[in-house]
PDB file of N, CA and C in Angstrom:
ATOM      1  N   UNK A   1       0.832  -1.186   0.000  1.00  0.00           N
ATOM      2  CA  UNK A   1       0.000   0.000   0.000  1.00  0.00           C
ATOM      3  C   UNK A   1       0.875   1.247   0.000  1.00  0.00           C
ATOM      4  N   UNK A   2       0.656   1.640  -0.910  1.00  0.00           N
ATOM      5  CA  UNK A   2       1.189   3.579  -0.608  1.00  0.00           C
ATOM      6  C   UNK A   2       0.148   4.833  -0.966  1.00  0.00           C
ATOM      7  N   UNK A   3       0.759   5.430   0.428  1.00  0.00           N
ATOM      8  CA  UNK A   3      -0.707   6.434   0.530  1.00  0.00           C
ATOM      9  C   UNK A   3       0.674   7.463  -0.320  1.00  0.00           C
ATOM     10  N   UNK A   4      -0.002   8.569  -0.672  1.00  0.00           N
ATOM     11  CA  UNK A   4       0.107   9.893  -1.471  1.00  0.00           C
ATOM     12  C   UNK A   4      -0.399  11.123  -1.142  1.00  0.00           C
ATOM     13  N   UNK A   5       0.503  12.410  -1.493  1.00  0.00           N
ATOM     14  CA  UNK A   5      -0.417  13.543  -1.401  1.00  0.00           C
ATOM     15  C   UNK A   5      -0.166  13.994  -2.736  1.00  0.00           C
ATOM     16  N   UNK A   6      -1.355  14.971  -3.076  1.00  0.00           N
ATOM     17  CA  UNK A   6      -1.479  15.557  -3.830  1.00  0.00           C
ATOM     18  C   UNK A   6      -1.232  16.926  -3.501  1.00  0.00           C
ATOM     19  N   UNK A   7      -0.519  18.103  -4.253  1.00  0.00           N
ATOM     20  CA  UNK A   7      -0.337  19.609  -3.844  1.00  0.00           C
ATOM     21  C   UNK A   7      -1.177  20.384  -4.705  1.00  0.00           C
ATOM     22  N   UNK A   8      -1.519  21.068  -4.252  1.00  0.00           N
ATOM     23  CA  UNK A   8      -3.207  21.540  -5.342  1.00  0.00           C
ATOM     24  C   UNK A   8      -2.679  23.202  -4.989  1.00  0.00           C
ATOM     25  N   UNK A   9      -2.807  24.008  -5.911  1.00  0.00           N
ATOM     26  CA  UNK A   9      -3.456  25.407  -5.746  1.00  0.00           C
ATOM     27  C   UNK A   9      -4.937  25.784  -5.860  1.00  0.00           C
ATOM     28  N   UNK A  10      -5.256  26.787  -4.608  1.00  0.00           N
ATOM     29  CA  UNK A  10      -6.635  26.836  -4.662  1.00  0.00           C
ATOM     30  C   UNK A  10      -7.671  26.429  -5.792  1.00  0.00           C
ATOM     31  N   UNK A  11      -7.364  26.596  -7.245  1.00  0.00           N
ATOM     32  CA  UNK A  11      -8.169  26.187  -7.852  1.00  0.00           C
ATOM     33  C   UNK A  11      -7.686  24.690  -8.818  1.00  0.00           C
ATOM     34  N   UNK A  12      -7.361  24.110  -7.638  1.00  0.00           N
ATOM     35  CA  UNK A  12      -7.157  22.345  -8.310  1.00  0.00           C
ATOM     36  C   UNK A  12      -6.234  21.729  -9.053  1.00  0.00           C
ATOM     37  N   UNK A  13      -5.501  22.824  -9.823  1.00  0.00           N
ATOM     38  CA  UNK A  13      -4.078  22.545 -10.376  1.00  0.00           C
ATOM     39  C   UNK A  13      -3.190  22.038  -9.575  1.00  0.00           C
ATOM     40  N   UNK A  14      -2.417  21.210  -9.986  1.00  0.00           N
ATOM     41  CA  UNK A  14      -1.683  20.600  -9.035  1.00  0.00           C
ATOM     42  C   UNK A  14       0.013  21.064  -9.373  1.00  0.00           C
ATOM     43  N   UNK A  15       0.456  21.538  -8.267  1.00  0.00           N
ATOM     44  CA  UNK A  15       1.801  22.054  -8.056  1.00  0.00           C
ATOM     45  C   UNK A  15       2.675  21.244  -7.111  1.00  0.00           C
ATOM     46  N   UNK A  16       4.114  21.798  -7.278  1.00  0.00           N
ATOM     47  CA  UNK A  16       5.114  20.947  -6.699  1.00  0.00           C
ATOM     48  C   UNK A  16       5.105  21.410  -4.945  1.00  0.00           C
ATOM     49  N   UNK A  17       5.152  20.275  -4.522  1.00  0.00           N
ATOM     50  CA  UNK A  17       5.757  20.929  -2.901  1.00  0.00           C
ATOM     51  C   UNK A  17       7.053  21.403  -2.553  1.00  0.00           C
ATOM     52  N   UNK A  18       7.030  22.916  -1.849  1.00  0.00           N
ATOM     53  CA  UNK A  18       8.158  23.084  -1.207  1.00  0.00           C
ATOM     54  C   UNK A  18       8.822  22.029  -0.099  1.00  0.00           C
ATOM     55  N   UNK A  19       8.492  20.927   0.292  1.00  0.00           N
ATOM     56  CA  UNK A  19       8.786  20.035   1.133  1.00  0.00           C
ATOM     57  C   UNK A  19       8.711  18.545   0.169  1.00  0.00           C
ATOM     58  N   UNK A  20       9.544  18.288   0.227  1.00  0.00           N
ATOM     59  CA  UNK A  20       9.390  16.814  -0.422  1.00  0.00           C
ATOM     60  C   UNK A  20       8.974  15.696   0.331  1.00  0.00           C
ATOM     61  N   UNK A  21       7.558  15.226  -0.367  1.00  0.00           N
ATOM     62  CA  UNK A  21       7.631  14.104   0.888  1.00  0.00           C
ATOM     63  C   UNK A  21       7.738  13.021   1.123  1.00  0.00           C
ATOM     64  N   UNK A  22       7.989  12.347   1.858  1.00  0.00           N
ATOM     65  CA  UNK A  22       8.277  11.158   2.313  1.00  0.00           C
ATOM     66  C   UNK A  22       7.622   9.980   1.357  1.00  0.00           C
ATOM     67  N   UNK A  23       7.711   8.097   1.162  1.00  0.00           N
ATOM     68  CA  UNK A  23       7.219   7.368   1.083  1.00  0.00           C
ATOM     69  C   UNK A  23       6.604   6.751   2.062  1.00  0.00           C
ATOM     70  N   UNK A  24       4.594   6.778   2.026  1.00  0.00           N
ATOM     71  CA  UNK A  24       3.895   6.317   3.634  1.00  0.00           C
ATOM     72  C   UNK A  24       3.644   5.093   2.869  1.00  0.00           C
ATOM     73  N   UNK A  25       3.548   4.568   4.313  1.00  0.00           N
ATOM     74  CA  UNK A  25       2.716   2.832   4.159  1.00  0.00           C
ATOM     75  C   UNK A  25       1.727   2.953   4.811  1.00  0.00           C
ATOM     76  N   UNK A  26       1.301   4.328   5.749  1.00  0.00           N
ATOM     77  CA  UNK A  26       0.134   3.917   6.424  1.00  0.00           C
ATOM     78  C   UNK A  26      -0.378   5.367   6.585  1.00  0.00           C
ATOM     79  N   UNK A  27      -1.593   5.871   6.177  1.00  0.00           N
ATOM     80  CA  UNK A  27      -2.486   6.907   6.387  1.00  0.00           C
ATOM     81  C   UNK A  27      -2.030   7.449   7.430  1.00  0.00           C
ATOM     82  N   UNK A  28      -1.488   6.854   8.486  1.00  0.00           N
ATOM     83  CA  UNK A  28      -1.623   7.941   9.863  1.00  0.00           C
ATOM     84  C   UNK A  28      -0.005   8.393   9.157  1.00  0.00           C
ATOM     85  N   UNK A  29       0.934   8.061   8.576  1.00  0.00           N
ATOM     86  CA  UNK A  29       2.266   8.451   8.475  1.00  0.00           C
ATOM     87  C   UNK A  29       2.191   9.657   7.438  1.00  0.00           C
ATOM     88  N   UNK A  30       0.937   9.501   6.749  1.00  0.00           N
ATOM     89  CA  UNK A  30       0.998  10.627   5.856  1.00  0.00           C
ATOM     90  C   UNK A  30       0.088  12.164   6.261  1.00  0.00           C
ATOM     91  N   UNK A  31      -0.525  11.073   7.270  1.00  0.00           N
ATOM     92  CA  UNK A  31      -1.421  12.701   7.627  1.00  0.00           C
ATOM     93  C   UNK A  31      -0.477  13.659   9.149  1.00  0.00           C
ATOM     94  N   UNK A  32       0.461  12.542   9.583  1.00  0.00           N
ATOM     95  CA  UNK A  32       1.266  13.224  10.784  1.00  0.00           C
ATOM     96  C   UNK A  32       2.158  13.521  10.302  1.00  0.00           C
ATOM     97  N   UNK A  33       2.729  13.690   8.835  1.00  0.00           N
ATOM     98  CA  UNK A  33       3.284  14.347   8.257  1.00  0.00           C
ATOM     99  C   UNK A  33       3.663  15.720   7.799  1.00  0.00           C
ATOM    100  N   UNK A  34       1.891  15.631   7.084  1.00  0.00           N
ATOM    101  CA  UNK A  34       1.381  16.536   6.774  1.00  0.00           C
ATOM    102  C   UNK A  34       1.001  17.847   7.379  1.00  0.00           C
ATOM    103  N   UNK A  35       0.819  17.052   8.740  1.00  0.00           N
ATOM    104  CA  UNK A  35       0.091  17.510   9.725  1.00  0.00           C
ATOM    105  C   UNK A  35       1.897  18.593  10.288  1.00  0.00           C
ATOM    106  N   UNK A  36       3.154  18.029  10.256  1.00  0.00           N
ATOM    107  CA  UNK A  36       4.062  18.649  10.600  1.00  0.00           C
ATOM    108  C   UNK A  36       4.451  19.647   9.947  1.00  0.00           C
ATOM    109  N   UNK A  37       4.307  19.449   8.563  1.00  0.00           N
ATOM    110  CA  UNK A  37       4.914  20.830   7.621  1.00  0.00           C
ATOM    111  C   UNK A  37       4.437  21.496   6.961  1.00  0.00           C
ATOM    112  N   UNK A  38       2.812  21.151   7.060  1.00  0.00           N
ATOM    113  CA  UNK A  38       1.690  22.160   6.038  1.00  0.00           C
ATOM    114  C   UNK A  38       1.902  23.257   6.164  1.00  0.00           C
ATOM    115  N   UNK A  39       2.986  24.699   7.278  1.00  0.00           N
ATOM    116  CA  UNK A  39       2.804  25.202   7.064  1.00  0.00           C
ATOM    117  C   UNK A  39       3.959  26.113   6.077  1.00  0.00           C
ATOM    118  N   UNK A  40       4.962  25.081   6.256  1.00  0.00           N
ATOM    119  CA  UNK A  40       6.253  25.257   4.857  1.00  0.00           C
ATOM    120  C   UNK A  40       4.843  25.255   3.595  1.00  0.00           C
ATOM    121  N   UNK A  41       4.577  24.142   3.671  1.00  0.00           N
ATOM    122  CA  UNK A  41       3.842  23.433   2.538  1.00  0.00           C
ATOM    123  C   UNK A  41       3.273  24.627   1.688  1.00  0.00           C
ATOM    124  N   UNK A  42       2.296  25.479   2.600  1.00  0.00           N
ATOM    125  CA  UNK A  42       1.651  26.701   2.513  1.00  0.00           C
ATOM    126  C   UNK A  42       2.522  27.718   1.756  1.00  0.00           C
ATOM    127  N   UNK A  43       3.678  28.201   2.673  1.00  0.00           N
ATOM    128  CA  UNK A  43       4.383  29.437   2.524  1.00  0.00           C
ATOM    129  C   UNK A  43       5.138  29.322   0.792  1.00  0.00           C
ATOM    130  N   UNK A  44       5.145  27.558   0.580  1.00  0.00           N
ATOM    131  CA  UNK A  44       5.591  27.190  -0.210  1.00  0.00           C
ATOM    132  C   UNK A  44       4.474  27.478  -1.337  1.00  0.00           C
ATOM    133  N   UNK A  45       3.325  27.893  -1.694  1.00  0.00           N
ATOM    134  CA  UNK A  45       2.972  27.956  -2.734  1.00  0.00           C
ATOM    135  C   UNK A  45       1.212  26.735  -2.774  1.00  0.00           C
ATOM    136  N   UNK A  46       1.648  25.559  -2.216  1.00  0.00           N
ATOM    137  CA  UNK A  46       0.491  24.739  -1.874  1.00  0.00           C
ATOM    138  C   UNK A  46      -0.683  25.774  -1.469  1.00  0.00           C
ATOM    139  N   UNK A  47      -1.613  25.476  -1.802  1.00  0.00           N
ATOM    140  CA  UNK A  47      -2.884  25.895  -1.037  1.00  0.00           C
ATOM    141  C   UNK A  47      -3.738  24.992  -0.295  1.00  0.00           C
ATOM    142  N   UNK A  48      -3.580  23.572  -1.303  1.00  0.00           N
ATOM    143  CA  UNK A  48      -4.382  22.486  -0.171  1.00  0.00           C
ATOM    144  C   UNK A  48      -3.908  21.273  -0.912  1.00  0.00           C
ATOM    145  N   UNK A  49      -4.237  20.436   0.017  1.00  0.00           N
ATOM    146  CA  UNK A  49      -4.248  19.065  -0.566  1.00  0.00           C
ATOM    147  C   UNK A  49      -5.593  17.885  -0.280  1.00  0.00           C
ATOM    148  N   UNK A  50      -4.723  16.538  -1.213  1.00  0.00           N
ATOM    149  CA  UNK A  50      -5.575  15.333  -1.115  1.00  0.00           C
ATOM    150  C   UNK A  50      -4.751  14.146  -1.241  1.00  0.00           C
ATOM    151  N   UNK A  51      -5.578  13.727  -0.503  1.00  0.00           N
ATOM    152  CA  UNK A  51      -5.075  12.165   0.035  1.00  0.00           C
ATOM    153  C   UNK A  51      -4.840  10.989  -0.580  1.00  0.00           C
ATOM    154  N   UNK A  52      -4.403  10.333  -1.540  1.00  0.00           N
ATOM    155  CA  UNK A  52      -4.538   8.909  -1.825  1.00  0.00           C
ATOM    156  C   UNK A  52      -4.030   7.710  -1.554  1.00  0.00           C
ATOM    157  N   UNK A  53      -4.525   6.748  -1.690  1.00  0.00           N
ATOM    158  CA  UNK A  53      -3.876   5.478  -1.299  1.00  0.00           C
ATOM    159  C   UNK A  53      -3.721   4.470  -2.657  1.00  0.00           C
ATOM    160  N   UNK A  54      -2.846   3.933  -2.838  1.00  0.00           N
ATOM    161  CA  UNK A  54      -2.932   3.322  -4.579  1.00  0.00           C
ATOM    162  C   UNK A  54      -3.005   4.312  -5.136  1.00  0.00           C
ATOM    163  N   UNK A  55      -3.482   5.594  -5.766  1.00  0.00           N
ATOM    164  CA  UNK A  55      -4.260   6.024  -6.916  1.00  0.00           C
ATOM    165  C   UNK A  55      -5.613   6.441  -6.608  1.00  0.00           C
ATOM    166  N   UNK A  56      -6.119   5.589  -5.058  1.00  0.00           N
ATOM    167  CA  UNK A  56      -7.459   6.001  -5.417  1.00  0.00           C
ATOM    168  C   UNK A  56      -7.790   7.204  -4.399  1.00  0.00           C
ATOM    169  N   UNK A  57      -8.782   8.170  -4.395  1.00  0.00           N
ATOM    170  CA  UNK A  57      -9.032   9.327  -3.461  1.00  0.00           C
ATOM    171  C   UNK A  57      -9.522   8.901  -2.510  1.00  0.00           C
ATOM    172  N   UNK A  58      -8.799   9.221  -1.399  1.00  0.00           N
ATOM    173  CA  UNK A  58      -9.387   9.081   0.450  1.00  0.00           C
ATOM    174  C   UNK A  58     -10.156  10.239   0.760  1.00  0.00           C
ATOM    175  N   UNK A  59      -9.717  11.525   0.730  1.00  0.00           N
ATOM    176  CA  UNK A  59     -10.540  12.957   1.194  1.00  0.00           C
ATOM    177  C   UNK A  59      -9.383  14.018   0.478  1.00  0.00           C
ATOM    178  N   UNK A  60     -10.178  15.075   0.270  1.00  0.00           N
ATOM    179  CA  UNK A  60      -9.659  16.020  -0.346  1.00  0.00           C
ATOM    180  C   UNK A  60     -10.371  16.977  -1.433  1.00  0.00           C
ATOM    181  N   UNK A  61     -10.020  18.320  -1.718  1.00  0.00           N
ATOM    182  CA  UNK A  61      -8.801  18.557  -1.019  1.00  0.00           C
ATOM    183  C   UNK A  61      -9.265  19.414   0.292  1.00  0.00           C
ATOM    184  N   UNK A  62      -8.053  19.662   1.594  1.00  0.00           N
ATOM    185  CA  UNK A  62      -8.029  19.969   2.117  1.00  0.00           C
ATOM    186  C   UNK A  62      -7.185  21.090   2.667  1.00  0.00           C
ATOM    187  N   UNK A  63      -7.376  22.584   3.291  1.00  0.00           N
ATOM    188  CA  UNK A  63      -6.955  23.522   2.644  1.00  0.00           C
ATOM    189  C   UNK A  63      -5.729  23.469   3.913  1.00  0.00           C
ATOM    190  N   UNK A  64      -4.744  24.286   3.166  1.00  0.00           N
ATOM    191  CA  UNK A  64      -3.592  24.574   4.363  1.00  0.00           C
ATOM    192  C   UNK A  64      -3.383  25.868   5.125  1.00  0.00           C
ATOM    193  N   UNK A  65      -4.219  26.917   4.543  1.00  0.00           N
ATOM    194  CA  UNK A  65      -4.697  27.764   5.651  1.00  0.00           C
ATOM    195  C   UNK A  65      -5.651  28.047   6.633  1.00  0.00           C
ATOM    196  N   UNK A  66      -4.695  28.651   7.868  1.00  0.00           N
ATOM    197  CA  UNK A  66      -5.671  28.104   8.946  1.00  0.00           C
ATOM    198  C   UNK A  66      -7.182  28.846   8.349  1.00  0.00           C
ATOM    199  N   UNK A  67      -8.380  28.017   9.492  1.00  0.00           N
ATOM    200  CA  UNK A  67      -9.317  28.940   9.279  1.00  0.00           C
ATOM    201  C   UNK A  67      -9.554  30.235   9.913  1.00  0.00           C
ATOM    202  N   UNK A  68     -10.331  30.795   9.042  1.00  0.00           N
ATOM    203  CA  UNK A  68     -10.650  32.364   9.627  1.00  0.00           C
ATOM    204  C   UNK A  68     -11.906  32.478  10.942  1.00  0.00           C
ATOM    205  N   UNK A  69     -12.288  32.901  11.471  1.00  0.00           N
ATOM    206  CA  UNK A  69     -13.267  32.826  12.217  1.00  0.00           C
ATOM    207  C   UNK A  69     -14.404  33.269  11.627  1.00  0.00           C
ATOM    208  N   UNK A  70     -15.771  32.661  11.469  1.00  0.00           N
ATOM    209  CA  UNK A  70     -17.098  33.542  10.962  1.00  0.00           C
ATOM    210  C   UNK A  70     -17.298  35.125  11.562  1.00  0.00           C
ATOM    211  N   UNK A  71     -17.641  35.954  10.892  1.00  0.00           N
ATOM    212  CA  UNK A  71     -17.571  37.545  11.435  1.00  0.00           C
ATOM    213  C   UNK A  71     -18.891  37.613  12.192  1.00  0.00           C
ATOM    214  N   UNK A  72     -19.784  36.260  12.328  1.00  0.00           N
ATOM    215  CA  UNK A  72     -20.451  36.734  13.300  1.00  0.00           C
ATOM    216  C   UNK A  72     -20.807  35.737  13.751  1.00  0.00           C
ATOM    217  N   UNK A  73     -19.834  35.067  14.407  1.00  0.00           N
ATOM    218  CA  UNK A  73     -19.630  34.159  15.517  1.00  0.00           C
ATOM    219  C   UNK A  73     -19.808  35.135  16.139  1.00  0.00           C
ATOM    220  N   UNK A  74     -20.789  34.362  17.683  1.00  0.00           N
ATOM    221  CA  UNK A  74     -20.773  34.870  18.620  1.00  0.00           C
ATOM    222  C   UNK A  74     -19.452  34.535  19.594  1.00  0.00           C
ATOM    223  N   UNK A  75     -19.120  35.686  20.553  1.00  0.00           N
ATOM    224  CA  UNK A  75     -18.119  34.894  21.156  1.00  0.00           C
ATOM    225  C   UNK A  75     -18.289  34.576  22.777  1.00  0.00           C
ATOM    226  N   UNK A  76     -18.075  32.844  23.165  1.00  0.00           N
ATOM    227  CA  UNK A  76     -18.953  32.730  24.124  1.00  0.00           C
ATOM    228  C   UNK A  76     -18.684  33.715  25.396  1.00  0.00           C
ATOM    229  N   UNK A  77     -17.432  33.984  25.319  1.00  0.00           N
ATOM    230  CA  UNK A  77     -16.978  34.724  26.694  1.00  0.00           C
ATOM    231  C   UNK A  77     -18.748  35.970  27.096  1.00  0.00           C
ATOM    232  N   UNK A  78     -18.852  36.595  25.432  1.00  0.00           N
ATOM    233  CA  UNK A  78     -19.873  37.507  25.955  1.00  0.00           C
ATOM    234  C   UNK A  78     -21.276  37.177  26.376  1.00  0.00           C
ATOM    235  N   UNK A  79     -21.809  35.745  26.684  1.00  0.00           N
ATOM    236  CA  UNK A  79     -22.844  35.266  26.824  1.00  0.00           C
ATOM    237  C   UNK A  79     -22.893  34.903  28.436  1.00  0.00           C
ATOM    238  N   UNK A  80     -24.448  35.495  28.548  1.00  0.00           N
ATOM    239  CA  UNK A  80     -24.586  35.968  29.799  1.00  0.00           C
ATOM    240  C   UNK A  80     -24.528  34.467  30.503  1.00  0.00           C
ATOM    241  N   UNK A  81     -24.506  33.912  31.724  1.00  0.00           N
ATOM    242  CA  UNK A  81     -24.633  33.031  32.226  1.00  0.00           C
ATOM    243  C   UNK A  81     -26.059  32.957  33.033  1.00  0.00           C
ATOM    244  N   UNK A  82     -26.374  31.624  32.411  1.00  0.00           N
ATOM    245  CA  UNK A  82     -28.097  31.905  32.944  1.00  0.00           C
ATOM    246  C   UNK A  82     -28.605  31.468  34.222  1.00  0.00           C
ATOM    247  N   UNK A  83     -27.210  31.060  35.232  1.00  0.00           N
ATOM    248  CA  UNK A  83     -27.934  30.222  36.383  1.00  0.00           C
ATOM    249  C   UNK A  83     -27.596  31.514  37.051  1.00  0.00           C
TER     250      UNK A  83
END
């Protein structure tokens, strides 16, 4: 088995990684990987990726910047306490 990533720019083209990566044998080796340098990965030009194993698609893609917060999230600190 070999899992894979794919390096995608936001709109699905697929580009080279600033990080070269490794050969996984097992999903968790590629996502604690991933999980270590997405943010080279990022600075590098990546915008997101996807997952495969063989060839075939696991999930994706998935983006490498963090998320933003909704502008109107509430935020709980300001919620009154009701007891």
């Amino acid at each position: 088995m070999a899992w894979t990533w794919r390096f995608e720019k936001s709109d699905g083209t697929e580009t080279q990684p600033s990080v070269a990566p490794d050969e996984f044998t097992t999903q968790g080796d590629a996502e604690s990987w991933v999980g270590e340098v997405w943010k080279e990965l990022a600075e590098g030009g990546a915008d997101q990726v996807t997952l495969f194993e063989d060839g075939n698609k696991i999930y994706g893609p998935m983006s490498l910047h963090p998320q933003e917060p909704a502008a109107d999230a509430a935020d709980p600190a300001d919620a009154a306490d009701p007891a």
